[in-house]
N, C-alpha and C. Protein backbone atom coordinates (compact mmCIF):
# COMPACT_ATOMS: atom_id res chain seq x y z
N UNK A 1 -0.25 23.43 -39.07
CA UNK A 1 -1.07 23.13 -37.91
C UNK A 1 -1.73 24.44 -37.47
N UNK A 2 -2.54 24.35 -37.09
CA UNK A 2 -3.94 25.55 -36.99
C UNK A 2 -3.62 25.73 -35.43
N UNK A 3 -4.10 27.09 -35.05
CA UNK A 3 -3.66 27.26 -33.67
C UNK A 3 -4.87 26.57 -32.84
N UNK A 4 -5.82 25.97 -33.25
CA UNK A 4 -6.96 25.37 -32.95
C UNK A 4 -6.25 23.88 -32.29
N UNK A 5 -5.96 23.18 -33.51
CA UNK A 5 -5.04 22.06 -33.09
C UNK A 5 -4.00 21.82 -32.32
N UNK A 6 -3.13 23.14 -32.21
CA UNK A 6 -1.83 23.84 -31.33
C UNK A 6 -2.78 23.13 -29.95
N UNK A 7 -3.56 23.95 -29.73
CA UNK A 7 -4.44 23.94 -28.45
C UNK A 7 -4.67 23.16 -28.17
N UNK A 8 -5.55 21.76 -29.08
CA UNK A 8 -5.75 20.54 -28.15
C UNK A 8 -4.77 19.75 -27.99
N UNK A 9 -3.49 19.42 -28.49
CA UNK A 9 -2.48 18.71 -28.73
C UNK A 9 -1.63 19.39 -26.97
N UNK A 10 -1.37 20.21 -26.91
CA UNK A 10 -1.05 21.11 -25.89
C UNK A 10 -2.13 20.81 -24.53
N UNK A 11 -3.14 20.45 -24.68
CA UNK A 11 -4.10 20.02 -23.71
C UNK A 11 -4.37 18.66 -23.49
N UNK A 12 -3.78 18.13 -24.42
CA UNK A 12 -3.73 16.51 -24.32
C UNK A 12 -2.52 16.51 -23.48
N UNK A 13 -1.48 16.57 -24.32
CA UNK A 13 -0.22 16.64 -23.30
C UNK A 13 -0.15 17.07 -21.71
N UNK A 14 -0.58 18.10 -21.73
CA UNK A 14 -0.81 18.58 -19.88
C UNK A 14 -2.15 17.77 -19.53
N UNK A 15 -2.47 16.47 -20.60
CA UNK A 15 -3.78 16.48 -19.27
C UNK A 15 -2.79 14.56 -19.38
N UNK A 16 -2.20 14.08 -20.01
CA UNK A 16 -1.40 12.64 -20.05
C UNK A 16 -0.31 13.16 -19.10
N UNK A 17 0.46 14.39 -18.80
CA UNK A 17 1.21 14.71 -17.84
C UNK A 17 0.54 14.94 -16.69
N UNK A 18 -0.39 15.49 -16.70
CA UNK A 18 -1.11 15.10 -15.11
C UNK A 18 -1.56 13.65 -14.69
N UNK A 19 -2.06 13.05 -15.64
CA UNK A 19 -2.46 11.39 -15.35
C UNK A 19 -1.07 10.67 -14.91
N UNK A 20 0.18 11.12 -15.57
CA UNK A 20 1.14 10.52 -15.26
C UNK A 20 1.74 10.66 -13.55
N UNK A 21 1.78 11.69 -13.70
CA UNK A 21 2.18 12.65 -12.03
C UNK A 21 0.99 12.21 -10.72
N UNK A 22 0.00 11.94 -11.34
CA UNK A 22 -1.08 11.40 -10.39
C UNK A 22 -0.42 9.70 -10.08
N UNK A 23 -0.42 8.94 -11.50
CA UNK A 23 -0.13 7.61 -10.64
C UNK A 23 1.25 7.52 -10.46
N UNK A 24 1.90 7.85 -10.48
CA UNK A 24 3.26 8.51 -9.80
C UNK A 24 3.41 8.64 -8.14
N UNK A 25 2.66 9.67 -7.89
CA UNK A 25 2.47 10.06 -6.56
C UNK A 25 1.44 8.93 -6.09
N UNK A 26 0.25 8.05 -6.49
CA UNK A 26 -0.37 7.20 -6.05
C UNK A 26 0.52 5.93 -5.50
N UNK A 27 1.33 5.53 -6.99
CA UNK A 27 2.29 4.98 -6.41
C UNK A 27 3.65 4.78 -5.40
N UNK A 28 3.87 5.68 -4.95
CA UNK A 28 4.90 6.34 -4.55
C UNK A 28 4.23 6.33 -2.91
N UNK A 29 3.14 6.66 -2.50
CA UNK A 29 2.22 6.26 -1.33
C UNK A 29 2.21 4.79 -1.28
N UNK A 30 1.66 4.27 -2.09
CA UNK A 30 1.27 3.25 -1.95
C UNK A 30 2.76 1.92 -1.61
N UNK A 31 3.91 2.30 -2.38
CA UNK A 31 4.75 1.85 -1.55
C UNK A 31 5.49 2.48 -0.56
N UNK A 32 5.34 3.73 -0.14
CA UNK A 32 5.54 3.88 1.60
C UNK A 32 4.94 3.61 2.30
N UNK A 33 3.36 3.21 1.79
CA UNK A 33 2.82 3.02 3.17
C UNK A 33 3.13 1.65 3.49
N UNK A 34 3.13 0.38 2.04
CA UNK A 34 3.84 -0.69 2.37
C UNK A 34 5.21 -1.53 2.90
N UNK A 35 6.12 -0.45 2.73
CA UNK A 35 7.39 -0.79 3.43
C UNK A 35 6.71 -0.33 5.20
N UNK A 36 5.89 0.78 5.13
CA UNK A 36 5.78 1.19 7.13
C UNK A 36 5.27 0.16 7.74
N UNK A 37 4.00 -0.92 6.18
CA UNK A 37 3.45 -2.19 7.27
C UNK A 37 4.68 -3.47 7.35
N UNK A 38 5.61 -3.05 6.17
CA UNK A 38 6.22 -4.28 6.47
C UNK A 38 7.13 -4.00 7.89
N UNK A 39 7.78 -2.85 8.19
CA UNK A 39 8.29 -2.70 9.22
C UNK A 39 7.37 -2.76 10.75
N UNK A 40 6.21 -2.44 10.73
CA UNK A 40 5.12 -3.44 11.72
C UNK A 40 5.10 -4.07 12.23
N UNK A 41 4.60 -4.79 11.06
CA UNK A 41 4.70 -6.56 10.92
C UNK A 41 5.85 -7.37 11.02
N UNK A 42 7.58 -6.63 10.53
CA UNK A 42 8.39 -7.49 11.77
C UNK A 42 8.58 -7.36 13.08
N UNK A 43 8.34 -5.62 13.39
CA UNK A 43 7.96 -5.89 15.09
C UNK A 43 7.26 -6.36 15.49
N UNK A 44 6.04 -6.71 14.49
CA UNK A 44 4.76 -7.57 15.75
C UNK A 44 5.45 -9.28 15.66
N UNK A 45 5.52 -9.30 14.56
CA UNK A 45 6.37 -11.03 14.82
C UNK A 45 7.78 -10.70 15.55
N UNK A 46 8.59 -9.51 16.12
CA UNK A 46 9.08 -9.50 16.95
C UNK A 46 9.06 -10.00 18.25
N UNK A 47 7.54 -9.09 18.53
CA UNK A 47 6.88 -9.14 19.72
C UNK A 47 6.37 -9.94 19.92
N UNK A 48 5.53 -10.66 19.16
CA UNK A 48 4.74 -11.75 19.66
C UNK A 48 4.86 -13.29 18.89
N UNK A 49 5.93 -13.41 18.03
CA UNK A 49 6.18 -14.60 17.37
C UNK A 49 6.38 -15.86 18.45
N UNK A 50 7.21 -15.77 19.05
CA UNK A 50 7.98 -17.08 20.09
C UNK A 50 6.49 -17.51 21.14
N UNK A 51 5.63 -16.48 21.31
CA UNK A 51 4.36 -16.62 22.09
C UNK A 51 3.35 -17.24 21.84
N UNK A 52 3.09 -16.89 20.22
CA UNK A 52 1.90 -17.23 19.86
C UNK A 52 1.91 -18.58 19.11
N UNK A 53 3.39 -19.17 19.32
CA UNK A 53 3.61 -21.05 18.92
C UNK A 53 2.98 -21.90 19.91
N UNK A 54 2.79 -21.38 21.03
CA UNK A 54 2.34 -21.94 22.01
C UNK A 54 1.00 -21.79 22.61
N UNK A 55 0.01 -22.63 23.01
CA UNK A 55 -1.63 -22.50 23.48
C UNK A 55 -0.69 -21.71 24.73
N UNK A 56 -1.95 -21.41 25.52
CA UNK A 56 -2.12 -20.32 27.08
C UNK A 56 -2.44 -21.16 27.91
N UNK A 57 -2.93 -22.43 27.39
CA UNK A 57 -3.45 -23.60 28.47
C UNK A 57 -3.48 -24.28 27.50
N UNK A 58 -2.26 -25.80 28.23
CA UNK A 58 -2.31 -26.97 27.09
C UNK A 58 -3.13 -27.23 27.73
N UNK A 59 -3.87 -27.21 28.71
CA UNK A 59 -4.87 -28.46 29.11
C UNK A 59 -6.44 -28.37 28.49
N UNK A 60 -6.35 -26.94 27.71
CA UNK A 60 -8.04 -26.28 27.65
C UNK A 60 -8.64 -27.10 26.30
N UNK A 61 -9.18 -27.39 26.44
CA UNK A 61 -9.72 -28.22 24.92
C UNK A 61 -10.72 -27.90 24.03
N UNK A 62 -11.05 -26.10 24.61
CA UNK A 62 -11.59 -25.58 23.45
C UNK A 62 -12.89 -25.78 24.28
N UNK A 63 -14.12 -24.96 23.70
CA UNK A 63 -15.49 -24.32 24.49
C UNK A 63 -16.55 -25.89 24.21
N UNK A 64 -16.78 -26.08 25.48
CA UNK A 64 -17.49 -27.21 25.31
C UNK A 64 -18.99 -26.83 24.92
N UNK A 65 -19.93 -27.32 24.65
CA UNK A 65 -21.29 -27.36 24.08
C UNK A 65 -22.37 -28.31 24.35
C-alpha cells in the first residue's frame, strides 16, 4: 500500500467517524429534546385535562351568522 493510499483510506475513516459522531450527537438531541416535550405535555394534560372535557358555556351554540 502506497503512502498515497495510506492517506485516503485514513481520510475516509476520520471523515465516516465524523459522520458517525455527528448523527450520534443529532440523535442524542433529538431524543432529549423529546423526552423534555413529553414531560410538558404530561403537565399540560396535568393542568388542563379534567377542564378542557367540558364547554365554558353549555348553553353557547357556537357564532351565529
Amino acid at each position: 500500500m502506497s503512502a498515497v493510499e495510506r492517506m485516503y483510506l485514513q481520510f475516509l475513516f476520520f471523515a465516516y467517524s465524523a459522520v458517525w459522531v455527528v448523527m450520534f450527537g443529532f440523535l442524542y438531541r433529538m431524543l432529549r429534546r423529546t423526552r423534555q416535550l413529553e414531560e410538558e405535555l404530561a403537565m399540560l394534560k396535568e393542568a388542563y385535562g379534567p377542564e378542557s372535557k367540558t364547554p365554558l358555556d353549555p348553553g353557547f351554540d357556537g357564532p351565529s351568522m
